[in-house]
N, C-alpha and C. Protein backbone atom coordinates (compact mmCIF):
# COMPACT_ATOMS: atom_id res chain seq x y z
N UNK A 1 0.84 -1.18 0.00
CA UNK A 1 0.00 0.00 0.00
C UNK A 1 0.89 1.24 0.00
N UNK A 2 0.28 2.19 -1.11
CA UNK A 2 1.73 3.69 -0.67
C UNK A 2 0.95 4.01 0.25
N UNK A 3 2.37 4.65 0.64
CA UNK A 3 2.19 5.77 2.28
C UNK A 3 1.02 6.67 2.37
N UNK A 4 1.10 7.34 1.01
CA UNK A 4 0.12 8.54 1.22
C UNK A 4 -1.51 7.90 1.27
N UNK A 5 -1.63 6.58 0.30
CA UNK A 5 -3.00 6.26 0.70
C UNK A 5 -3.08 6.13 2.19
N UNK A 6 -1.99 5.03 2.55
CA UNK A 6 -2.20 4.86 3.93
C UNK A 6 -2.56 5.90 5.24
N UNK A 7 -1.96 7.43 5.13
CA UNK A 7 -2.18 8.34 5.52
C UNK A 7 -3.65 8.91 5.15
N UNK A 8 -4.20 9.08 4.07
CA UNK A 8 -5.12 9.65 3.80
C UNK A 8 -6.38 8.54 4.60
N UNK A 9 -6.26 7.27 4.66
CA UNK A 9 -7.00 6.57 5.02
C UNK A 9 -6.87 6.80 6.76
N UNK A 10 -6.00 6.86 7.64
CA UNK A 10 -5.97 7.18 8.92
C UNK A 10 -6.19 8.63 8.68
N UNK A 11 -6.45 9.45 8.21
CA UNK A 11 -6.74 10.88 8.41
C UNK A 11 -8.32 10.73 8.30
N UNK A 12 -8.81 9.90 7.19
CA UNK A 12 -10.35 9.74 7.44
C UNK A 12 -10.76 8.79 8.93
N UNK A 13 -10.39 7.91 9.48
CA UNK A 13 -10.46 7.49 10.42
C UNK A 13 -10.46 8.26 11.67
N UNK A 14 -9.53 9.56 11.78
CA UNK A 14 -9.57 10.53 12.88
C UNK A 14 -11.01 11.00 12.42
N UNK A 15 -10.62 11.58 11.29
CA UNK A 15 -11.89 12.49 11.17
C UNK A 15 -13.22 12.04 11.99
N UNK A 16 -13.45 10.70 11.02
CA UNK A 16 -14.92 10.43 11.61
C UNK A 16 -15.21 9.62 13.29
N UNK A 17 -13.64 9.93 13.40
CA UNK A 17 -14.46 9.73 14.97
C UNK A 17 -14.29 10.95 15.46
N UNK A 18 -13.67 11.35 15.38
CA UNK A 18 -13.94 13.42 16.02
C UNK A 18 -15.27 13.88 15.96
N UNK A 19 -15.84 13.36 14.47
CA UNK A 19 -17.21 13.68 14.35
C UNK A 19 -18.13 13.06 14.70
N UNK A 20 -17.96 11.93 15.04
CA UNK A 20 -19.03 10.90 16.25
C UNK A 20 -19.03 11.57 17.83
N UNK A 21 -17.53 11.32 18.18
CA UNK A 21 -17.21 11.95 19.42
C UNK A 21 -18.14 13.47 19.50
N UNK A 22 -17.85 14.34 18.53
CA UNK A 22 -18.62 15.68 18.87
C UNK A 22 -20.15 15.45 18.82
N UNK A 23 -20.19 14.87 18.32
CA UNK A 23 -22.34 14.73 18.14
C UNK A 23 -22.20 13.91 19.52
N UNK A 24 -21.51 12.99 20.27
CA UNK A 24 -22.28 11.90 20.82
C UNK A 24 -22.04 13.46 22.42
N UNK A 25 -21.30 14.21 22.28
CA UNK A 25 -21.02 14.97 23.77
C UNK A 25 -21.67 16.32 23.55
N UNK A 26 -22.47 16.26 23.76
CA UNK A 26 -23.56 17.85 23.42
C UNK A 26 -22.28 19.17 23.84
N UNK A 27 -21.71 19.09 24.85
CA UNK A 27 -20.90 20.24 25.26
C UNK A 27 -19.61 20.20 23.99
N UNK A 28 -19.33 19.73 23.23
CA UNK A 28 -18.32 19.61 21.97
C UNK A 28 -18.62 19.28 20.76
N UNK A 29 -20.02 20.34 20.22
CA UNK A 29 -20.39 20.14 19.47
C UNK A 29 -19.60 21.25 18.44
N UNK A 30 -18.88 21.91 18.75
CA UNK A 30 -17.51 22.17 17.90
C UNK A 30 -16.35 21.28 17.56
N UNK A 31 -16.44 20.45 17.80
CA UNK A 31 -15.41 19.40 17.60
C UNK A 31 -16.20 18.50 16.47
N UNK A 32 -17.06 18.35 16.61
CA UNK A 32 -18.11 17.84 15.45
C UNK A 32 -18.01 19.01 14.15
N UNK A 33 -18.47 19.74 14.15
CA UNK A 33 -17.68 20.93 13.34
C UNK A 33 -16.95 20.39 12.68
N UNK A 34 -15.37 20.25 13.52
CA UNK A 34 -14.07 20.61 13.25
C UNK A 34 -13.93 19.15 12.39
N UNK A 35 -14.48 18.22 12.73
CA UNK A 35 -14.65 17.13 12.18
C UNK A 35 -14.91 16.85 10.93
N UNK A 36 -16.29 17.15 10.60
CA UNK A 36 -16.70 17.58 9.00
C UNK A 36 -16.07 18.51 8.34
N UNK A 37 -15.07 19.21 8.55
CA UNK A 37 -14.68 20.23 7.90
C UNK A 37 -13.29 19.81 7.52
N UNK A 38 -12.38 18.92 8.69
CA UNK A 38 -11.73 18.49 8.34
C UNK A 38 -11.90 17.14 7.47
N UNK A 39 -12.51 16.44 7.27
CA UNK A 39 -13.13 15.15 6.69
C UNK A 39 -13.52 15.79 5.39
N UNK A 40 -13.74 16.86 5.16
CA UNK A 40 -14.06 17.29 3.55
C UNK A 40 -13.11 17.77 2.86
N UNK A 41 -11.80 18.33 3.71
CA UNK A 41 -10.78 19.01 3.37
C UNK A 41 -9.55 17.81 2.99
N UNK A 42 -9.82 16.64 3.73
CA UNK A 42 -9.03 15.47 3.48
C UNK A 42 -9.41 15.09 2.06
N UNK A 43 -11.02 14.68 2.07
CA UNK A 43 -11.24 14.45 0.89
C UNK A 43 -11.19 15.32 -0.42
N UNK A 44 -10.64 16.40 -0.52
CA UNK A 44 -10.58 17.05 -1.59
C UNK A 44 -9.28 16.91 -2.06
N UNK A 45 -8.21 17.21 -0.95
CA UNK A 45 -7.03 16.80 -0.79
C UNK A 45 -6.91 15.73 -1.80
N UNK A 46 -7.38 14.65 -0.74
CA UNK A 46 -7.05 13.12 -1.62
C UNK A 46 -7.10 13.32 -2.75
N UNK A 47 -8.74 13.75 -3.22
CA UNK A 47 -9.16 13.47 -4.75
C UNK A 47 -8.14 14.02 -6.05
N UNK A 48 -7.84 15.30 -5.27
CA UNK A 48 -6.57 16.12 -6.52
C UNK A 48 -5.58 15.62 -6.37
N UNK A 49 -5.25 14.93 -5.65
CA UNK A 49 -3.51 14.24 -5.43
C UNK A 49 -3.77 12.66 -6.80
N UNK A 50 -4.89 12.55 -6.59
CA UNK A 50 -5.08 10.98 -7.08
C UNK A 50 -5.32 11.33 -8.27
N UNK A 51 -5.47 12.17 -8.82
CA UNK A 51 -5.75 12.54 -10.51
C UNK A 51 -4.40 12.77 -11.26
């Protein structure tokens, strides 16, 4: 597997638990935020690297 998939794949893995974690704790529902925002920014990332 290259590195960078491997990275991009543990960067989605943080993501979506940051974004579970923030929805499941009402008081860090900025971290849920920070979650989706980072999780879309990965994936855009990825997509232009892979073309």
């Amino acid at each position: 597997m290259r590195p960078f998939l491997l990275v991009l794949l543990v960067l989605f893995a943080v993501w979506i638990a940051l974004t579970v974690i923030g929805f499941i704790v009402k008081g860090l529902f900025w971290l849920a935020v920070v979650g989706i925002v980072a999780f879309a920014l990965t994936a855009v990332v990825g997509g232009s690297r892979r073309r």
